[in-house]
C-alpha atoms as a PDB file:
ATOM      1  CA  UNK A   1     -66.171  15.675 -20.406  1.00  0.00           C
ATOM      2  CA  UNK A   2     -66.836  18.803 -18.454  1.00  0.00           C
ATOM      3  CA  UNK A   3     -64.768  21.588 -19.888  1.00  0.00           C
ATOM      4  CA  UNK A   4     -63.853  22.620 -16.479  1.00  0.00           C
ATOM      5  CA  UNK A   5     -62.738  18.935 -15.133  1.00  0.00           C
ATOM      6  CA  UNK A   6     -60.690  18.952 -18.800  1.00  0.00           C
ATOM      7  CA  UNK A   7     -58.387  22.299 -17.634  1.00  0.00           C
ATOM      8  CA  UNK A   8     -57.980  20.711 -14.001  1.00  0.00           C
ATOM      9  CA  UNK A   9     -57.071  17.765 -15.357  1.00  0.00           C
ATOM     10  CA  UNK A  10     -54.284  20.009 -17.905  1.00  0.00           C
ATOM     11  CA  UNK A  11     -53.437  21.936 -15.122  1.00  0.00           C
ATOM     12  CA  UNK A  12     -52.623  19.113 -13.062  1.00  0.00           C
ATOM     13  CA  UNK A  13     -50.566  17.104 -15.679  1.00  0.00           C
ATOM     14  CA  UNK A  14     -48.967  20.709 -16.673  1.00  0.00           C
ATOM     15  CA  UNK A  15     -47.824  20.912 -12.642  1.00  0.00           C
ATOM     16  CA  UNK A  16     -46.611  17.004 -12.756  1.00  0.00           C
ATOM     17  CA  UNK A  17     -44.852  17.647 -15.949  1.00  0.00           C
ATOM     18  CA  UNK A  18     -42.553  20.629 -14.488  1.00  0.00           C
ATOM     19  CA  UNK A  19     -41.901  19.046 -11.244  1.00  0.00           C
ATOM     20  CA  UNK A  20     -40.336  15.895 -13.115  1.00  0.00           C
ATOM     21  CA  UNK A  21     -38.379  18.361 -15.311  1.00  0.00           C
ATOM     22  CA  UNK A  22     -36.997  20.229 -12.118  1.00  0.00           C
ATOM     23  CA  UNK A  23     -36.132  17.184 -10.581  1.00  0.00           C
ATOM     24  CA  UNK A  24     -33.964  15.994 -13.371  1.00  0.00           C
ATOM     25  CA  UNK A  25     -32.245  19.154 -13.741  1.00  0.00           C
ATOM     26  CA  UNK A  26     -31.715  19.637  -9.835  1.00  0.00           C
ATOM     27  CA  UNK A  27     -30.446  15.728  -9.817  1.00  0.00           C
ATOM     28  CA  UNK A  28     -27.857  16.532 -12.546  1.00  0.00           C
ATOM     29  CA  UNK A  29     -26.619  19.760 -10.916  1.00  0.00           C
ATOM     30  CA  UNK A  30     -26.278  17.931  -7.794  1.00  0.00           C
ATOM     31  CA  UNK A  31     -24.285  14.858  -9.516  1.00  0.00           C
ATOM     32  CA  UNK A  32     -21.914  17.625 -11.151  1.00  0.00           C
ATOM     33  CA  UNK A  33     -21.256  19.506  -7.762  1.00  0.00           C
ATOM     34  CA  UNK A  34     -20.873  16.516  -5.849  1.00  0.00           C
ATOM     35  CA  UNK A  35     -18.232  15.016  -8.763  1.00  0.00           C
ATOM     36  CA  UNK A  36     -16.168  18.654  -8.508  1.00  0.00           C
ATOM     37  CA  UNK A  37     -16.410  19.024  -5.008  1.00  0.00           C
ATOM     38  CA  UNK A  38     -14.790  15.255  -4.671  1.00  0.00           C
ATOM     39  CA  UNK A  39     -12.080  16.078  -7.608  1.00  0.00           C
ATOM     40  CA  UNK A  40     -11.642  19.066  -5.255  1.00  0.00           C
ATOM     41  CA  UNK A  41     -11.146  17.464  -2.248  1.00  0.00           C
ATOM     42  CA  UNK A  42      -8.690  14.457  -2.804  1.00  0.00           C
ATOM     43  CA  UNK A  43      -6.360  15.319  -6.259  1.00  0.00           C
ATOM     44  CA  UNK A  44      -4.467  12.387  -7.173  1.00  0.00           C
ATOM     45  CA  UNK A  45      -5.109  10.655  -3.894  1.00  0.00           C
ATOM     46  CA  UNK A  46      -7.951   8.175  -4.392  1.00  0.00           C
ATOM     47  CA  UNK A  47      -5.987   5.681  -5.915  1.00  0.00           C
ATOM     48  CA  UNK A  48      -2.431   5.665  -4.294  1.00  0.00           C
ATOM     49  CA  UNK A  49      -1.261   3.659  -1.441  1.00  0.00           C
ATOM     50  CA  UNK A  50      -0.756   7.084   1.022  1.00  0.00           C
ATOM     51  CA  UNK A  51       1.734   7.321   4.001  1.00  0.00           C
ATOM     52  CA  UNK A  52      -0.082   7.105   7.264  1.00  0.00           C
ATOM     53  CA  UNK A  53      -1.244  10.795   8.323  1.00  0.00           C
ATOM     54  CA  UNK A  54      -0.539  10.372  12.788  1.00  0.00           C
ATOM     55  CA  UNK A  55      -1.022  13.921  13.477  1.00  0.00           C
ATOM     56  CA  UNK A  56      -2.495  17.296  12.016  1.00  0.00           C
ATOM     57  CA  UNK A  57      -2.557  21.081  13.568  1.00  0.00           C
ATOM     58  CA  UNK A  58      -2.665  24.517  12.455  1.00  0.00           C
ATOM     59  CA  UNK A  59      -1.251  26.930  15.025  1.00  0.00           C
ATOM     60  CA  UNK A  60      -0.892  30.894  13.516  1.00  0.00           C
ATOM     61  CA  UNK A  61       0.246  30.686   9.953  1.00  0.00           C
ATOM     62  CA  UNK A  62       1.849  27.036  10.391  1.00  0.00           C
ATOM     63  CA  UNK A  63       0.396  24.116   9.911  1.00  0.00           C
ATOM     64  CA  UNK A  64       2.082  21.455  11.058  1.00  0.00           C
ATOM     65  CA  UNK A  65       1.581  17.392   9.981  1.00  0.00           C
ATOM     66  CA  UNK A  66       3.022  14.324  11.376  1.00  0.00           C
ATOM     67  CA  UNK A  67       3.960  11.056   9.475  1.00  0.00           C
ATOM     68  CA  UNK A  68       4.101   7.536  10.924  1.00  0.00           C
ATOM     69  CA  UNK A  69       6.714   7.070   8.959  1.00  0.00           C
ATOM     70  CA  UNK A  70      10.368   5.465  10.052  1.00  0.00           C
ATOM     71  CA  UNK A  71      13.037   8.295   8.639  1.00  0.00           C
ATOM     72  CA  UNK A  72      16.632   6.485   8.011  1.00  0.00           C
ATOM     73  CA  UNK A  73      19.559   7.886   9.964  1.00  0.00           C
ATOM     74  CA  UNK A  74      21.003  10.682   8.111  1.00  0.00           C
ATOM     75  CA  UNK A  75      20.072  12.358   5.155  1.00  0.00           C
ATOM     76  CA  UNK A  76      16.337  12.171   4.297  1.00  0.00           C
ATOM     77  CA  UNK A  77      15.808  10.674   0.641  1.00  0.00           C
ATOM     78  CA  UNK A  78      15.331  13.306  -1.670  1.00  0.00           C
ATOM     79  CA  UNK A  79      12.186  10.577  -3.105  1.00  0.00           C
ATOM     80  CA  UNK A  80      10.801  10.115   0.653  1.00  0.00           C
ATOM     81  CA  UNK A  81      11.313  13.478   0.823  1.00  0.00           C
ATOM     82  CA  UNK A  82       9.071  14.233  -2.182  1.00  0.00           C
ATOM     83  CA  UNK A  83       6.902  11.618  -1.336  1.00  0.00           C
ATOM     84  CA  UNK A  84       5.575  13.293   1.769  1.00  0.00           C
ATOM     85  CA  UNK A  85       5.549  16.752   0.600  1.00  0.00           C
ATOM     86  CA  UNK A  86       3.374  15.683  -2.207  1.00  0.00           C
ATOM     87  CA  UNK A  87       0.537  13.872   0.540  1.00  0.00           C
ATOM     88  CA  UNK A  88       1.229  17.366   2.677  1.00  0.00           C
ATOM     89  CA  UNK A  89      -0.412  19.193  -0.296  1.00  0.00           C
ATOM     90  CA  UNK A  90      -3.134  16.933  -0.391  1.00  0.00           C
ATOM     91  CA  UNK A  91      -3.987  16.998   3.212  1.00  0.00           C
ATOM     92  CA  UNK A  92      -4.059  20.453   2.994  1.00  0.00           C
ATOM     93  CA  UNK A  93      -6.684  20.070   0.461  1.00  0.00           C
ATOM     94  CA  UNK A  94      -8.288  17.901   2.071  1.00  0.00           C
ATOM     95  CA  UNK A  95      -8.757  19.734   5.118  1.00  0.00           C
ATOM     96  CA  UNK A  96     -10.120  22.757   3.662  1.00  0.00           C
ATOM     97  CA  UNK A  97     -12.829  21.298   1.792  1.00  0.00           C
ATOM     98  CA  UNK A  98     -13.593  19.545   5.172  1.00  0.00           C
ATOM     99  CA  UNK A  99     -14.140  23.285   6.155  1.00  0.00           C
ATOM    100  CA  UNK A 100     -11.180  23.656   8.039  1.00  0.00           C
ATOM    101  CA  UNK A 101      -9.888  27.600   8.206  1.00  0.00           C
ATOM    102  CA  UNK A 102      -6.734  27.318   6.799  1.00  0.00           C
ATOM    103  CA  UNK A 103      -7.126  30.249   4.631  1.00  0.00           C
ATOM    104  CA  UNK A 104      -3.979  32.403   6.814  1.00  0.00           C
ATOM    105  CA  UNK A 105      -1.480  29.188   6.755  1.00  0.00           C
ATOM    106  CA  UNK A 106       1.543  30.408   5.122  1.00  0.00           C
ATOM    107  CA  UNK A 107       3.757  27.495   5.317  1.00  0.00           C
ATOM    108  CA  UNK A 108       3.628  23.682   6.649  1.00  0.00           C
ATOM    109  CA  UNK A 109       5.945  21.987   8.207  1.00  0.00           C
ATOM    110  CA  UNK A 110       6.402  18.138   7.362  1.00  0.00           C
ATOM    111  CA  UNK A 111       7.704  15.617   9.820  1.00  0.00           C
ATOM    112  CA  UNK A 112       8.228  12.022   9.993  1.00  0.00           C
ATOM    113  CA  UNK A 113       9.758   9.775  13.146  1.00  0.00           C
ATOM    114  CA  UNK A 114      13.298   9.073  14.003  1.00  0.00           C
ATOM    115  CA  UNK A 115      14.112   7.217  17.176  1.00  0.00           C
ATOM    116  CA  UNK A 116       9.834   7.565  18.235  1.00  0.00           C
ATOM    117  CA  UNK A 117      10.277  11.441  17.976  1.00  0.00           C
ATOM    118  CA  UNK A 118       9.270  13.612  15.118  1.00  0.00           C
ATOM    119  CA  UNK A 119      12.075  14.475  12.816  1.00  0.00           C
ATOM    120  CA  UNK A 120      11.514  17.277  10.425  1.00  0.00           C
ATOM    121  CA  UNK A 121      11.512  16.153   6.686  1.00  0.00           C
ATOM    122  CA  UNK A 122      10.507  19.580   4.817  1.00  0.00           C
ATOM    123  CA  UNK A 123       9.100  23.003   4.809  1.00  0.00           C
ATOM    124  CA  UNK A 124       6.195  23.580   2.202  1.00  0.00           C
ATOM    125  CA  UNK A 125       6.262  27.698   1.738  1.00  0.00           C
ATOM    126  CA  UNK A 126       3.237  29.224   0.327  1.00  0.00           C
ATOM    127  CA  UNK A 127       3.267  31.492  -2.292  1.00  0.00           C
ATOM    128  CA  UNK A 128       0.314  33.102  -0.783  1.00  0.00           C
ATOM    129  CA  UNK A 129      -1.723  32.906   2.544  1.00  0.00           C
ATOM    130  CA  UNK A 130      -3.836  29.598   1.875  1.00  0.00           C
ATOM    131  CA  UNK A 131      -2.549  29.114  -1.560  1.00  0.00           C
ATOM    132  CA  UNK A 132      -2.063  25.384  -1.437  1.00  0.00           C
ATOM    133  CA  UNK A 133       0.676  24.215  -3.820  1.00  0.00           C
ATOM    134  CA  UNK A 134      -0.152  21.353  -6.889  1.00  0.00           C
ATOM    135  CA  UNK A 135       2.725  19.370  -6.461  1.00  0.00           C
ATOM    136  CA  UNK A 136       3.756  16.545  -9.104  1.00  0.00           C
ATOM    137  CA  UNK A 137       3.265  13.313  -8.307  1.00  0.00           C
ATOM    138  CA  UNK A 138       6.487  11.511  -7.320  1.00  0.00           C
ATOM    139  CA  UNK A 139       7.915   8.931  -9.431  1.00  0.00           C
ATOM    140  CA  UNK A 140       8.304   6.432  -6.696  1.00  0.00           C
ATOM    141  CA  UNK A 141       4.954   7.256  -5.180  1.00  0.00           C
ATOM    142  CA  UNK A 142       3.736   3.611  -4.441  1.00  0.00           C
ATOM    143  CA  UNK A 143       0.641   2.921  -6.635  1.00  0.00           C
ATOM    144  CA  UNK A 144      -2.649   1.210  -5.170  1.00  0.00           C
ATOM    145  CA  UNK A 145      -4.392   0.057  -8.633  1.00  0.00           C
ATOM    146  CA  UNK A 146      -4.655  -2.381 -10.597  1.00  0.00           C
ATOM    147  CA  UNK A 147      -1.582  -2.674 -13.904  1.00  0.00           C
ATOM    148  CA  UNK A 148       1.594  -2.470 -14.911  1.00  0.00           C
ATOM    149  CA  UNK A 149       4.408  -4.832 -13.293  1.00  0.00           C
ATOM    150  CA  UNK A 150       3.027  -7.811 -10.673  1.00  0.00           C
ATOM    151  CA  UNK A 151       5.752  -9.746  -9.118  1.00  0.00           C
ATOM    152  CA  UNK A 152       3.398 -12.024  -7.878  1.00  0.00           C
ATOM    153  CA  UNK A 153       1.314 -12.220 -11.329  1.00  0.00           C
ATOM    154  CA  UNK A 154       5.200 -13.221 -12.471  1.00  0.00           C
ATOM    155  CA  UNK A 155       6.278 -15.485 -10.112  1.00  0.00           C
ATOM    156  CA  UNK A 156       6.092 -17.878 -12.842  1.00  0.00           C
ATOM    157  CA  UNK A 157       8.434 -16.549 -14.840  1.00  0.00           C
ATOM    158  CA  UNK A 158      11.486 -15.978 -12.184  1.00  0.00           C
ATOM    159  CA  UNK A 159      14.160 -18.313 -12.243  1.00  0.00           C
ATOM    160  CA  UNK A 160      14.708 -18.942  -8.098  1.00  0.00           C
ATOM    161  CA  UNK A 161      17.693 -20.997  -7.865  1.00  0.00           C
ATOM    162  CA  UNK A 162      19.232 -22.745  -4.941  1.00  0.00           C
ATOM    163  CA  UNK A 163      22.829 -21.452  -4.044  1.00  0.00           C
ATOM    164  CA  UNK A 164      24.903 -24.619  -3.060  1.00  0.00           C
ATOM    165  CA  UNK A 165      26.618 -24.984  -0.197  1.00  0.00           C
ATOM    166  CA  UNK A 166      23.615 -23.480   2.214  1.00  0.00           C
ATOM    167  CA  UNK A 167      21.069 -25.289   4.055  1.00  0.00           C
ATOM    168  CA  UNK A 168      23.457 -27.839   6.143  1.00  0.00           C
ATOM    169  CA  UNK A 169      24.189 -26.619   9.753  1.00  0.00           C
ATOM    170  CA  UNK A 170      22.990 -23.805  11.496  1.00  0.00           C
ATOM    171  CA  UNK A 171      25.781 -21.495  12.775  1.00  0.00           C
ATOM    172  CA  UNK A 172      27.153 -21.313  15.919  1.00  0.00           C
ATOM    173  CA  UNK A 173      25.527 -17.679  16.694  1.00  0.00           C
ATOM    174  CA  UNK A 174      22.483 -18.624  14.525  1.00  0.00           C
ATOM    175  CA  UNK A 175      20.798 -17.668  11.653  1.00  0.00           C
ATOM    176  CA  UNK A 176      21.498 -13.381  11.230  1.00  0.00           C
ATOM    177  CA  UNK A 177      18.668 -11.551  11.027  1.00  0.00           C
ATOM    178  CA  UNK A 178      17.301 -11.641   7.350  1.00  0.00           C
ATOM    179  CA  UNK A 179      18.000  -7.995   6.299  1.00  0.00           C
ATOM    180  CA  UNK A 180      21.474  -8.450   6.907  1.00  0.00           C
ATOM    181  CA  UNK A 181      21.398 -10.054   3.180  1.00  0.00           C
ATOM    182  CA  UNK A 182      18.815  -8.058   1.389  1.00  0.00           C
ATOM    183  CA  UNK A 183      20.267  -5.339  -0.444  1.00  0.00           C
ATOM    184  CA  UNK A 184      16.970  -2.926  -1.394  1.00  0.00           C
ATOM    185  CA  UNK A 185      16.921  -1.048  -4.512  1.00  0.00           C
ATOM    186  CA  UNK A 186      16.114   2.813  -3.773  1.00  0.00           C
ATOM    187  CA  UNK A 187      12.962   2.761  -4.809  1.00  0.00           C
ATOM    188  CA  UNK A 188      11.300  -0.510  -2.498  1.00  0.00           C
ATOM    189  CA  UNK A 189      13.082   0.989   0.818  1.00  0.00           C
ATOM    190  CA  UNK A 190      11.238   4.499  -0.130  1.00  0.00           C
ATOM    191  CA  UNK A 191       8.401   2.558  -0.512  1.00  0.00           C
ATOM    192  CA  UNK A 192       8.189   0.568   2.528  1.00  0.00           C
ATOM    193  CA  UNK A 193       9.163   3.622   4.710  1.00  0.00           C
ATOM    194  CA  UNK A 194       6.290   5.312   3.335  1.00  0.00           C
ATOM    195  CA  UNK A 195       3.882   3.023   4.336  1.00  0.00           C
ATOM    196  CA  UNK A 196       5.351   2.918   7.951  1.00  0.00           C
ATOM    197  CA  UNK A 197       7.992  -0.176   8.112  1.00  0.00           C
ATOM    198  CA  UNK A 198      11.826   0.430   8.944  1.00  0.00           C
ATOM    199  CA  UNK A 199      13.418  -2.258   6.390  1.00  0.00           C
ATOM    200  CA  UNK A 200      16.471  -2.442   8.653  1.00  0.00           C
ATOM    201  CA  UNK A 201      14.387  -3.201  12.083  1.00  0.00           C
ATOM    202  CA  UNK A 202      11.443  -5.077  10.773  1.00  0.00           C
ATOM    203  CA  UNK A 203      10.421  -8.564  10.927  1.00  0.00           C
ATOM    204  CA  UNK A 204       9.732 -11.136   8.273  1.00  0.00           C
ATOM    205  CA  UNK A 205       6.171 -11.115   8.682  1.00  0.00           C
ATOM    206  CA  UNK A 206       5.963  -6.915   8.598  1.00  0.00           C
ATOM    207  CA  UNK A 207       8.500  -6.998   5.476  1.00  0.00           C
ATOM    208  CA  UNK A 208       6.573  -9.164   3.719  1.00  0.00           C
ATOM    209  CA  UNK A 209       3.193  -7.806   3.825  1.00  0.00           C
ATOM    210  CA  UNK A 210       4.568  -4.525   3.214  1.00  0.00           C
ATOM    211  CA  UNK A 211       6.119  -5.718   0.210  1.00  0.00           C
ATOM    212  CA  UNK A 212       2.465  -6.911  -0.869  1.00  0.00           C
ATOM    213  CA  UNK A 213       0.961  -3.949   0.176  1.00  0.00           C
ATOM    214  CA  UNK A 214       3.333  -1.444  -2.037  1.00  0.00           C
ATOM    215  CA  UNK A 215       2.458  -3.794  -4.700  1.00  0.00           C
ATOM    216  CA  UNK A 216      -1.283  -3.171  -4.418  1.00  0.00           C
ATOM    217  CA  UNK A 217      -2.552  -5.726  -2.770  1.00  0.00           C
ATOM    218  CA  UNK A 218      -5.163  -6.008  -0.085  1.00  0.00           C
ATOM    219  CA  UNK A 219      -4.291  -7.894   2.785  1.00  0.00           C
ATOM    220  CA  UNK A 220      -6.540  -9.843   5.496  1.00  0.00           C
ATOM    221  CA  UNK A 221      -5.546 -12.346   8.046  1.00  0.00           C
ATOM    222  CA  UNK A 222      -6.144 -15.758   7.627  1.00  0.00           C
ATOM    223  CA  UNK A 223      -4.794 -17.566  10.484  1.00  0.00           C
ATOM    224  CA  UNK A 224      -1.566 -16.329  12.824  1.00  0.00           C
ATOM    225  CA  UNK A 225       0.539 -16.620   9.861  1.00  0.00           C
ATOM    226  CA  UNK A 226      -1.593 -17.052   6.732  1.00  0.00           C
ATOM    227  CA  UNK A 227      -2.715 -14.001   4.833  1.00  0.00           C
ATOM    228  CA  UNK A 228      -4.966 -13.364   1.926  1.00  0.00           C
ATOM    229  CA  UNK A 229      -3.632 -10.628  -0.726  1.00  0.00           C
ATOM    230  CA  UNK A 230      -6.268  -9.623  -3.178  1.00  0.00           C
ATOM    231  CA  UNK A 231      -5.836  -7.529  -6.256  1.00  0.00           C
ATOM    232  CA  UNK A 232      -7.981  -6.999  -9.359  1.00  0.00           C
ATOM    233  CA  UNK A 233      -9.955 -10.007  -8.819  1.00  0.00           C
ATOM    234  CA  UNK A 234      -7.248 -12.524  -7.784  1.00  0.00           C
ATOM    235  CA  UNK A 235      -6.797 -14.073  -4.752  1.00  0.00           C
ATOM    236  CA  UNK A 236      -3.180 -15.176  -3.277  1.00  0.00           C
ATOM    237  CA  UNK A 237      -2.417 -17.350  -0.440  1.00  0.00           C
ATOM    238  CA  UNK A 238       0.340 -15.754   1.728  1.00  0.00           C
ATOM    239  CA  UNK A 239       1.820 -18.223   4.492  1.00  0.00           C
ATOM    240  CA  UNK A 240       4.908 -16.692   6.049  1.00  0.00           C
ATOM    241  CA  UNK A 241       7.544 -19.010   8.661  1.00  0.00           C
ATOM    242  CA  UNK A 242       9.804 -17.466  10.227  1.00  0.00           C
ATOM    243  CA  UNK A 243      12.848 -18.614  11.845  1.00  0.00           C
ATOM    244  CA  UNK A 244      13.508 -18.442  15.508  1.00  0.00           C
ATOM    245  CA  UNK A 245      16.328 -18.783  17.781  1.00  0.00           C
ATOM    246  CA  UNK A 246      16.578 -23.090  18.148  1.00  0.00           C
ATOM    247  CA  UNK A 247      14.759 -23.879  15.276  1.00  0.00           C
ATOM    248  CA  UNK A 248      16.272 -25.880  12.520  1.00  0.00           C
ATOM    249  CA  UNK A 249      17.650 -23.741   9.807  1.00  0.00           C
ATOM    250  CA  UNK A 250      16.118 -25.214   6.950  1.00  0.00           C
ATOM    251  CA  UNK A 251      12.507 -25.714   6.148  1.00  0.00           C
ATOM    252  CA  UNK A 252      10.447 -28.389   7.849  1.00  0.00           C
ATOM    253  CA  UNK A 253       8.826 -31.416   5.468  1.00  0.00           C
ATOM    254  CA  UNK A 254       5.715 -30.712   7.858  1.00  0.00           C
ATOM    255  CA  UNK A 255       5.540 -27.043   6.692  1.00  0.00           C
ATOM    256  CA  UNK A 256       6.117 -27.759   3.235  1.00  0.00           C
ATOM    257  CA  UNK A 257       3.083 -30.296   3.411  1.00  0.00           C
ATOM    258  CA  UNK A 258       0.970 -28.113   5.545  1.00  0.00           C
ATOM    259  CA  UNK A 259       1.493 -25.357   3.272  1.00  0.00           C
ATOM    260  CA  UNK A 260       0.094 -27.382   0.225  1.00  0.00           C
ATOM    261  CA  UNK A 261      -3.017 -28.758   1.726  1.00  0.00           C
ATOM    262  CA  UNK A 262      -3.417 -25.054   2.733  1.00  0.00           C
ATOM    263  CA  UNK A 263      -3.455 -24.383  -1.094  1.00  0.00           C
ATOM    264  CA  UNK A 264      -5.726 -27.071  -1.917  1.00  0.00           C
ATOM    265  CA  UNK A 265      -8.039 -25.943   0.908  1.00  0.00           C
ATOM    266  CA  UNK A 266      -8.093 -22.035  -0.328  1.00  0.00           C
ATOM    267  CA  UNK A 267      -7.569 -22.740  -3.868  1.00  0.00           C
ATOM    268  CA  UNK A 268      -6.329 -19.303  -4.355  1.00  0.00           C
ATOM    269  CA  UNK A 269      -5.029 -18.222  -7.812  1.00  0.00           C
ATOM    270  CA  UNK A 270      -1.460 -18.414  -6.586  1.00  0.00           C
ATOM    271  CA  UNK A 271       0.180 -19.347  -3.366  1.00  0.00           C
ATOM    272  CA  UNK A 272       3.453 -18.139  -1.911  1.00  0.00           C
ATOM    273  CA  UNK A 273       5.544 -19.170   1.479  1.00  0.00           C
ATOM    274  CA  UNK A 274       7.536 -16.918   2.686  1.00  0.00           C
ATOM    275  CA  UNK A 275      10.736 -17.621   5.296  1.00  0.00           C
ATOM    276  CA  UNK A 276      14.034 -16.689   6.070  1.00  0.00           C
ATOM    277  CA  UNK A 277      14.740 -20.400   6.360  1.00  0.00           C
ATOM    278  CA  UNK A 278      16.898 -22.503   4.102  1.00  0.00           C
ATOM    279  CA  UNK A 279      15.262 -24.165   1.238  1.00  0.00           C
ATOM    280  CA  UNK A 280      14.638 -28.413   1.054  1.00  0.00           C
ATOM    281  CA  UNK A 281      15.285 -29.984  -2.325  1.00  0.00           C
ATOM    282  CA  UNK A 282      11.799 -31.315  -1.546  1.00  0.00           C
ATOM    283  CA  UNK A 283       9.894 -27.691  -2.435  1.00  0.00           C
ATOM    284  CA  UNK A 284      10.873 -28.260  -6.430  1.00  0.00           C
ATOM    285  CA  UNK A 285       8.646 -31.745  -6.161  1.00  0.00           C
ATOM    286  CA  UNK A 286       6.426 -29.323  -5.088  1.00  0.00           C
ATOM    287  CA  UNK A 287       6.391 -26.532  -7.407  1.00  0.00           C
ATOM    288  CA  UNK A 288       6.378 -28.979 -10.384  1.00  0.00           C
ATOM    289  CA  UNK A 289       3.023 -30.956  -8.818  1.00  0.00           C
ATOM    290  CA  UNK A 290       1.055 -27.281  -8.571  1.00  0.00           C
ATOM    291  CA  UNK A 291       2.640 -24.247 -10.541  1.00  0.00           C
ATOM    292  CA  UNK A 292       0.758 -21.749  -8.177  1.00  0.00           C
ATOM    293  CA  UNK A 293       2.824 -22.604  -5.346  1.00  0.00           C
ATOM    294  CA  UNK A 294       6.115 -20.985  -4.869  1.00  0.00           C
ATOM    295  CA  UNK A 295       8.148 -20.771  -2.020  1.00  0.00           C
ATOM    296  CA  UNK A 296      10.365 -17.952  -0.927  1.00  0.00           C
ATOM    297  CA  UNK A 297      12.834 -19.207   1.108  1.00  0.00           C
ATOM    298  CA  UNK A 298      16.021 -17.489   2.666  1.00  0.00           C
ATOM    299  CA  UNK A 299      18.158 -18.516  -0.493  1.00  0.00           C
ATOM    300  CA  UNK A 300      14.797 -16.587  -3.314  1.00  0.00           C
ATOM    301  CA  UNK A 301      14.151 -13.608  -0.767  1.00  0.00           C
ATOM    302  CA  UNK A 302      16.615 -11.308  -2.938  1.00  0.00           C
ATOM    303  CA  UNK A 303      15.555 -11.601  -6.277  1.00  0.00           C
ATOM    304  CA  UNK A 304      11.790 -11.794  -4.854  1.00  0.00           C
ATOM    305  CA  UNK A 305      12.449  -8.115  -3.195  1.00  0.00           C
ATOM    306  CA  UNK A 306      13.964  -7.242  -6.145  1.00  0.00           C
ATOM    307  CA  UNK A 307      10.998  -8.229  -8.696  1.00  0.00           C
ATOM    308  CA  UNK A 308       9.121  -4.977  -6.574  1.00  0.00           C
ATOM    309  CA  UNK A 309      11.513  -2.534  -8.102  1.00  0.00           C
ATOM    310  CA  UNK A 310      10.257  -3.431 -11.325  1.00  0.00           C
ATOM    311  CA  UNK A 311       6.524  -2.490 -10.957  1.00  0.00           C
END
């Protein structure tokens, strides 16, 4: 070969040679900026179910940030409290390493909603101008992965028996509203405020899927009153009935049926119905002919709120 078609030839495989290397090197610095620069921007949030951010502003030194979340009367709990500071932090954060000039706030004010007006929950005070405060996460922050306690994973296990003595006539004024005979343990009301549902004013349907959702499951409607909850691979049938004014107090034969071809139709991993009805003898029949099916009637909704606290 022609010595001088040999070095273009080296000199050409030399240049090929160092633009692979550089593009390996520039492709891990990138990976390693872009992986610090996300740790940076979200701490701790990325796998949490968050409260629901409705408003953000910076005026002077104060930045200010609005919660959709319904505050109880009275005190604020010291948890919900924590709760919200802690998500403050990481909006702040987050905002700055969205570029956001937040480098003279001095303090942020934290509010959630009382009545459908802001209510103020807690002052964050910075050490320093734009010094953004690490706060610990909460105990009772609700969780959005995968592990530890599922009360659905367990529904197998709970022992829902059937008070006697319920399920004959309605009364007079009705059936009371449902959460007159839930008691919730601290931790599931701080929970379910956080993701935006007043316990004491909601209905069945916004209970329950808020229940699922602090539990760490994904919800998508089905139908009007069928939901899908998905977790770590598993799918659960969610039908929810609830009682209104007129209707017979127990639970219909024709929704227990409908409910179980709805099972066989899905064929989810596990199937729950959900009312503030009375329970028929006839759901047991039920239960024992396909073990994924449960139903939650008014009689199971207690211990079934309470198997939440346990996560």
């Amino acid at each position: 070969m022609n010595p001088t078609v040999t070095v273009i030839v080296a000199v050409v495989i030399g240049v090929v040679l160092i633009g692979i290397v550089w593009a390996i090197v520039s492709a891990v610095r990138s990976t390693t900026d872009s992986s610090f620069l996300s740790s940076d921007r979200a701490p701790e949030a990325q796998d949490r179910a968050r409260p629901v951010l409705a408003d953000f502003h910076v005026h002077d030194d104060t930045a200010r940030l609005y919660y959709a979340v319904p505050l109880p009367d009275g005190d604020v709990d010291p948890h919900l409290r924590d709760l919200l500071c802690h998500d403050a932090s990481l909006v702040l954060h987050e905002k700055r390493a969205h570029g956001l000039p937040i480098d003279q706030v001095i303090r942020a004010e934290v509010y959630g909603q009382r009545g459908g007006s802001p209510a103020e929950v807690a002052v964050l005070e910075l050490e320093e101008p734009g010094e953004i405060p690490e706060l610990a996460v909460p105990e009772l922050v609700p969780h959005d992965v995968a592990g530890g306690y599922d009360p659905l994973v367990h529904l197998g296990e709970q022992e829902f028996d059937i008070r006697p003595g319920v399920g004959g006539s309605e009364p007079e004024s009705g059936l009371p509203p449902f959460s007159n005979e839930i008691e919730l343990a601290q931790s599931v009301e701080v929970q379910l405020r956080a993701v935006g549902v007043d316990p004491n004013n909601a209905s069945l349907t916004e209970f329950s899927l808020a229940l699922l959702k602090i539990g760490g499951y994904q919800v998508v409607p089905r139908t009007d009153d069928s939901y899908l909850a998905q977790k770590a691979g598993d799918t659960a049938l969610i039908v929810v009935s609830e009682h209104s004014e007129g209707d017979h107090p127990e639970l219909s034969e024709q929704a227990v049926n409908a409910f179980v071809i709805a099972v066989a139709q899905t064929s989810p991993e596990r199937a729950l119905l959900i009312t503030d009805k009375y329970c028929p003898y006839i759901v047991y029949e039920k239960e024992r002919s396909d073990p994924r099916c449960r139903f939650i009637t008014r009689e199971r909704l207690q211990p079934f709120v309470d198997s939440f606290a346990l996560q």
